[in-house]
C-alpha atoms as a PDB file:
ATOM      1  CA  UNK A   1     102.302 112.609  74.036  1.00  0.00           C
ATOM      2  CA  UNK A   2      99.331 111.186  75.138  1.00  0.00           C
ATOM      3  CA  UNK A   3      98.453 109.628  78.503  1.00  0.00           C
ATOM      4  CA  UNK A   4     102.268 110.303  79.775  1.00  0.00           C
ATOM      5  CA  UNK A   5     101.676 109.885  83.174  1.00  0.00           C
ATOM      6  CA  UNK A   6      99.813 107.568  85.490  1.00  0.00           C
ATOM      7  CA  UNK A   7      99.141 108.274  88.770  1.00  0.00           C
ATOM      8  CA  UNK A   8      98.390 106.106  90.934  1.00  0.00           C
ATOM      9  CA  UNK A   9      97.744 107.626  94.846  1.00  0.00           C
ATOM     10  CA  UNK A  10      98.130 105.212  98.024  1.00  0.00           C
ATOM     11  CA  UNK A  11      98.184 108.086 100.408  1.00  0.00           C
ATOM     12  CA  UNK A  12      94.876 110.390  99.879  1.00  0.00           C
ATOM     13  CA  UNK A  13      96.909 113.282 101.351  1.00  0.00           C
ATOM     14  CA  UNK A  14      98.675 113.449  97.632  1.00  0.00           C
ATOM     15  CA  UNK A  15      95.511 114.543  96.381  1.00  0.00           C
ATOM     16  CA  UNK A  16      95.416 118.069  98.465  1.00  0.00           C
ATOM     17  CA  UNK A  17      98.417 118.344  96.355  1.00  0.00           C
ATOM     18  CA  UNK A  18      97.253 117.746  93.114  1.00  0.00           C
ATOM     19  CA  UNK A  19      99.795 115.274  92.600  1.00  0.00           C
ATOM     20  CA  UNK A  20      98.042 113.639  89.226  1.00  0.00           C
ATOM     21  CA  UNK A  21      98.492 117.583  87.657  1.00  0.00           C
ATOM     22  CA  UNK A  22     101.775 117.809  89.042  1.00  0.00           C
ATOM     23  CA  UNK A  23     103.042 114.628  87.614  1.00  0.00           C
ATOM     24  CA  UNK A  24     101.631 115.230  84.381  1.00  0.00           C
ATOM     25  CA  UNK A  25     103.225 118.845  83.887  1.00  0.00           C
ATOM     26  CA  UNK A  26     106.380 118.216  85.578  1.00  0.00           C
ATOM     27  CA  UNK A  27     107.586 115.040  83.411  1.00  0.00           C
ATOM     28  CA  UNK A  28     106.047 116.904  80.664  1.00  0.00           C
ATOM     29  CA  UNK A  29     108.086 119.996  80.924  1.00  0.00           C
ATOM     30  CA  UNK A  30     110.826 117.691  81.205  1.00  0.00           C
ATOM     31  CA  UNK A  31     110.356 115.624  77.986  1.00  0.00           C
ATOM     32  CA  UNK A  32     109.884 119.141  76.393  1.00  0.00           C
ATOM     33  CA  UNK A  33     112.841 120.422  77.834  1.00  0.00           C
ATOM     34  CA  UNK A  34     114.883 117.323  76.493  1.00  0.00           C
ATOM     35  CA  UNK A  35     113.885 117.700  73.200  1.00  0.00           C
ATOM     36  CA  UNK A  36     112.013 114.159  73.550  1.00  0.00           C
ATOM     37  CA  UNK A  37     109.146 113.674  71.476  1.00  0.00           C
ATOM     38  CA  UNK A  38     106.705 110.374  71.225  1.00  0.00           C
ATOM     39  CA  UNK A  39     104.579 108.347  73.481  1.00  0.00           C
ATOM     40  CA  UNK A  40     106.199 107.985  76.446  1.00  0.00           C
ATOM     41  CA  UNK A  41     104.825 106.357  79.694  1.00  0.00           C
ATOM     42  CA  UNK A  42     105.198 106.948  83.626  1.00  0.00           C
ATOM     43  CA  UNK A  43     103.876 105.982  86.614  1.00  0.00           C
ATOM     44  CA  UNK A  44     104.093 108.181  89.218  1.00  0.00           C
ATOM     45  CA  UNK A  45     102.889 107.324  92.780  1.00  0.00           C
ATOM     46  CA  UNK A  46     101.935 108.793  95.638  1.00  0.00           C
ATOM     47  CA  UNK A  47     102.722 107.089  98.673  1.00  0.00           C
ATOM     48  CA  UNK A  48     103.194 107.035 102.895  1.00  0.00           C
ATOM     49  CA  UNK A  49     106.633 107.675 104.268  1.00  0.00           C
ATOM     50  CA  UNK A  50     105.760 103.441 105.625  1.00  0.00           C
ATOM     51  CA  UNK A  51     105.178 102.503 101.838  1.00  0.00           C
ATOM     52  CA  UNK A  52     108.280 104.605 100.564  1.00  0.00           C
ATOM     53  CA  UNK A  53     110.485 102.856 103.690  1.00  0.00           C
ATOM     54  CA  UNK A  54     109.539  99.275 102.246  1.00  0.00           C
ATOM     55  CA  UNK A  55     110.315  99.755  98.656  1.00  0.00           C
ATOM     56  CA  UNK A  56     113.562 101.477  99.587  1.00  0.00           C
ATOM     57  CA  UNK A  57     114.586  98.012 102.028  1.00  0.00           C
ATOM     58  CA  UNK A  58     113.347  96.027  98.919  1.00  0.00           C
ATOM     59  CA  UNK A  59     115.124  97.433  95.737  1.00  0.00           C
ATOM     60  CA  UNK A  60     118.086  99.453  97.666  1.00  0.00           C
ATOM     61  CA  UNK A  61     118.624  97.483 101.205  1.00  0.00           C
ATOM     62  CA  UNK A  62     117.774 100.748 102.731  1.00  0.00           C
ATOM     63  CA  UNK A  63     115.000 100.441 105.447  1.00  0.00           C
ATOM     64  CA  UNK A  64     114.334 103.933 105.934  1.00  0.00           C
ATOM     65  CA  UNK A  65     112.229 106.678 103.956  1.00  0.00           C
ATOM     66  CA  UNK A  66     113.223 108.958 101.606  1.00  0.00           C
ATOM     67  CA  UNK A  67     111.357 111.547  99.455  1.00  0.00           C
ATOM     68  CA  UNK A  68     111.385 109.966  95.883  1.00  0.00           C
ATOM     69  CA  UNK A  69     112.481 106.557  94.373  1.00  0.00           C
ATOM     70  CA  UNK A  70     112.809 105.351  90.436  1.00  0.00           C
ATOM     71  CA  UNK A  71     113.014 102.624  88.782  1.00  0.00           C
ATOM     72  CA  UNK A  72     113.737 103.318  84.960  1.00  0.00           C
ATOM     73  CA  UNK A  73     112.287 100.533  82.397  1.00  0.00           C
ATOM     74  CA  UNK A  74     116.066 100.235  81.180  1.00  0.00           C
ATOM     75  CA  UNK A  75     119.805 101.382  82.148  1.00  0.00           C
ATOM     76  CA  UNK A  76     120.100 104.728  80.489  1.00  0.00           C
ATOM     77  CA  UNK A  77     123.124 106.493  82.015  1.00  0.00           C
ATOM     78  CA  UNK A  78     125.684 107.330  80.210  1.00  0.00           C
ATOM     79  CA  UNK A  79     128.840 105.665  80.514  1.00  0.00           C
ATOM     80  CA  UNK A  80     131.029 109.141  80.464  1.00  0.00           C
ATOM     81  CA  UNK A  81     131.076 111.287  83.564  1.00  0.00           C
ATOM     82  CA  UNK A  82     129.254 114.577  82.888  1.00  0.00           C
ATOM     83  CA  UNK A  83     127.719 113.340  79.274  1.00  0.00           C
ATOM     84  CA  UNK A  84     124.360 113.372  78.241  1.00  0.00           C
ATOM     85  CA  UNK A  85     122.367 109.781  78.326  1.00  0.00           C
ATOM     86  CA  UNK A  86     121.232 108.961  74.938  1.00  0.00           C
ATOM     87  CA  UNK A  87     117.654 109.511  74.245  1.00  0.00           C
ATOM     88  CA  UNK A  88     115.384 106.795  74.528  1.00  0.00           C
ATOM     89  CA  UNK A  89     112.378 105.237  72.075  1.00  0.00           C
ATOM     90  CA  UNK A  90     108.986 106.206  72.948  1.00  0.00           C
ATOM     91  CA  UNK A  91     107.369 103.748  75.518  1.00  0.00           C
ATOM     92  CA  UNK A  92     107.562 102.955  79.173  1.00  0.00           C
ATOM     93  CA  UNK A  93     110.071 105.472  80.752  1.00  0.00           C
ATOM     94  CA  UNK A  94     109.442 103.547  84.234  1.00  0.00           C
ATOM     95  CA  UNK A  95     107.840 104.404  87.768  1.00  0.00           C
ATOM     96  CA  UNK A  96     108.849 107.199  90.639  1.00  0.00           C
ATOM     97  CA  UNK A  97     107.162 107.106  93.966  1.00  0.00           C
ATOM     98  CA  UNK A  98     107.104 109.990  96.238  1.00  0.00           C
ATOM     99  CA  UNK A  99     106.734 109.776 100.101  1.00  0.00           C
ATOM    100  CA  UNK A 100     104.302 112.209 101.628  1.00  0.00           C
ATOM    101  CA  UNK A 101     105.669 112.685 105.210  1.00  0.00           C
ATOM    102  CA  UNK A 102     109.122 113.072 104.139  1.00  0.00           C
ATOM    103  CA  UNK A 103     108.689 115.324 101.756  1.00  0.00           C
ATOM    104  CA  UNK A 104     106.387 117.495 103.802  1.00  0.00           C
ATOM    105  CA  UNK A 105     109.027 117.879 106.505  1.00  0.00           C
ATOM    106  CA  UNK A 106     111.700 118.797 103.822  1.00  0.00           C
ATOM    107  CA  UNK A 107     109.393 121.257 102.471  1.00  0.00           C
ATOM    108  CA  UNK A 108     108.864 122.823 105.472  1.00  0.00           C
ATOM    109  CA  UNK A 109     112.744 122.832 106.274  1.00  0.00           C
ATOM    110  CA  UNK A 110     113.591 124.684 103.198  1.00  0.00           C
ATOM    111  CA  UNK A 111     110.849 127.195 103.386  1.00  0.00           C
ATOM    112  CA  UNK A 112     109.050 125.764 100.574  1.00  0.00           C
ATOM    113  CA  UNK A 113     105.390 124.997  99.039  1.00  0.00           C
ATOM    114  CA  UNK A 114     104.851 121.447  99.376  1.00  0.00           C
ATOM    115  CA  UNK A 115     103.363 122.112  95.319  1.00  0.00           C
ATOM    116  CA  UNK A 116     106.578 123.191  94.364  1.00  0.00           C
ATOM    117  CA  UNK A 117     108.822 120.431  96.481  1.00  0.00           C
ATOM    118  CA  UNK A 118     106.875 117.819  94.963  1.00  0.00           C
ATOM    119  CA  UNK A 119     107.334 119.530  91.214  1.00  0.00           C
ATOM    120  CA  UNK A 120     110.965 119.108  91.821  1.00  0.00           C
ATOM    121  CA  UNK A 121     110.990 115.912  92.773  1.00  0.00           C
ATOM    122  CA  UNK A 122     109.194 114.749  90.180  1.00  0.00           C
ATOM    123  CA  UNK A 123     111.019 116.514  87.791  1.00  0.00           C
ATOM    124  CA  UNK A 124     114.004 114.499  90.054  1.00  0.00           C
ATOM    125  CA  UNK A 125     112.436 110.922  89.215  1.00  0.00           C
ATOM    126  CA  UNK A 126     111.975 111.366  85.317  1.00  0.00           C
ATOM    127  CA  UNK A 127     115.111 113.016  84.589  1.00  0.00           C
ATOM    128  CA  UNK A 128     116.790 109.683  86.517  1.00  0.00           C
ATOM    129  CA  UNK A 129     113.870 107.173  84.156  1.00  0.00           C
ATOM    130  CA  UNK A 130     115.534 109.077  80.973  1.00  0.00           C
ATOM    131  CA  UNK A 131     119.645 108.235  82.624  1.00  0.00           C
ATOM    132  CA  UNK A 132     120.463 111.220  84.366  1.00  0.00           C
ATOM    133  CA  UNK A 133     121.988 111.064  87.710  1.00  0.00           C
ATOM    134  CA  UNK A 134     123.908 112.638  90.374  1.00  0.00           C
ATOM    135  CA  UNK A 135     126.119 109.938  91.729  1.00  0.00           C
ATOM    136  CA  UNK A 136     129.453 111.494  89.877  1.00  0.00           C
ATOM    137  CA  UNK A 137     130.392 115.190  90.056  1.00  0.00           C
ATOM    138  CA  UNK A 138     129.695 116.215  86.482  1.00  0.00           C
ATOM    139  CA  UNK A 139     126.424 114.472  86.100  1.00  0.00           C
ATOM    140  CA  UNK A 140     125.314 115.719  89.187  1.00  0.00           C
ATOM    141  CA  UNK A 141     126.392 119.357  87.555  1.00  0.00           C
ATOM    142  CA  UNK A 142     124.472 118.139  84.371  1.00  0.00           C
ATOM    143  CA  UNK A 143     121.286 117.183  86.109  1.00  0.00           C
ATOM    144  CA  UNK A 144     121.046 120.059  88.838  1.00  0.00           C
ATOM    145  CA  UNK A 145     121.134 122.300  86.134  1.00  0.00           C
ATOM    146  CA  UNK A 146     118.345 120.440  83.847  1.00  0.00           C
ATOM    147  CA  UNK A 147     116.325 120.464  86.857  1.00  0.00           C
ATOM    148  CA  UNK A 148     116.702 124.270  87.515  1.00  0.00           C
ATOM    149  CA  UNK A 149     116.113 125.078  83.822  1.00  0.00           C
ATOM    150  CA  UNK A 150     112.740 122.764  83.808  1.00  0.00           C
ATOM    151  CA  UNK A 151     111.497 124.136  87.294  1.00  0.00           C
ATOM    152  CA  UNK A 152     112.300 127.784  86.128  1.00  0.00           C
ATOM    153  CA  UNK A 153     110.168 127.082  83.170  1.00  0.00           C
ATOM    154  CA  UNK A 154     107.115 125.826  85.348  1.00  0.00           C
ATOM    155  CA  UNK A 155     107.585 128.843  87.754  1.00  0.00           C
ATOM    156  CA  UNK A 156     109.546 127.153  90.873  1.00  0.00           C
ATOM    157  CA  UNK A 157     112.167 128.811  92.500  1.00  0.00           C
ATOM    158  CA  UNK A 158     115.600 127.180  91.721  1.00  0.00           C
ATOM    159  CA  UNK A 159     115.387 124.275  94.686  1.00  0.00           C
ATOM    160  CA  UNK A 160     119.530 124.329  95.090  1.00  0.00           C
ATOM    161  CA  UNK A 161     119.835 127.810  96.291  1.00  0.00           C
ATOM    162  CA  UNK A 162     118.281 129.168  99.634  1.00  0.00           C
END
């Protein structure tokens, strides 16, 4: 799995964080985790809550913030509520973009390191590039509990209990 993750950082305040490491061990953990083995490639950016607000008006006519945004290279969900997406090839998995103000204040909320926020949500954004997502019920069940097992394997604190 060589150079998985490219990250690209608009908002220097990501780099306190040590987003680039971050990126690189969360979607790592997750590939792992997955069973997924190849060359895969993701960009991950860090961006402004400003930045974040504009690319959520442009690709989902919502003009407001929010902490992370993906766009997978290809529709991977599965079609059956609750089932696993099918694995893709190696190659481009697609791009996630996190938004630093946001996801300070929601770190601060819960009582959590903005290191181990930002983990999650990046963890978040490439289990939704590989199909995963939390729309339905049972694939929000399914994906919760992929993202507690991958965090609990990097050392952060299950993020859906207080």
């Amino acid at each position: 799995m060589a150079d998985l993750v490219e990250t690209v950082i608009e908002d220097a305040r990501w780099e306190a964080v040590n987003l680039a490491v971050l990126a690189e061990r969360g979607c790592r953990a997750t590939l792992k985790a997955l069973k997924l083995n190849g060359n895969f490639e993701i960009v991950v950016m860090g961006a402004d809550d400003t930045r974040i607000a504009a690319l959520n008006a442009d690709f989902r006519g919502k003009p407001q913030p929010t902490n992370v945004l993906s766009w997978p290279s290809a529709e991977r969900g599965a079609a059956t509520e609750g089932a696993t997406p099918s694995a893709p090839e190696p190659g481009e998995l697609g791009d996630i973009a996190l938004a630093y103000e946001t996801c300070v204040t929601e770190a601060d909320a819960a009582g959590k390191s903005l290191p181990d926020h930002a983990m999650h949500l990046v963890v978040h954004g490439c289990l939704h590039l590989l199909g995963y997502d939390h729309v339905r019920d049972g694939d929000a069940t399914l994906m919760e509990g992929l993202e507690t097992e991958i965090l609990a394997s990097l050392g952060v604190a299950d993020p859906y209990t207080s």
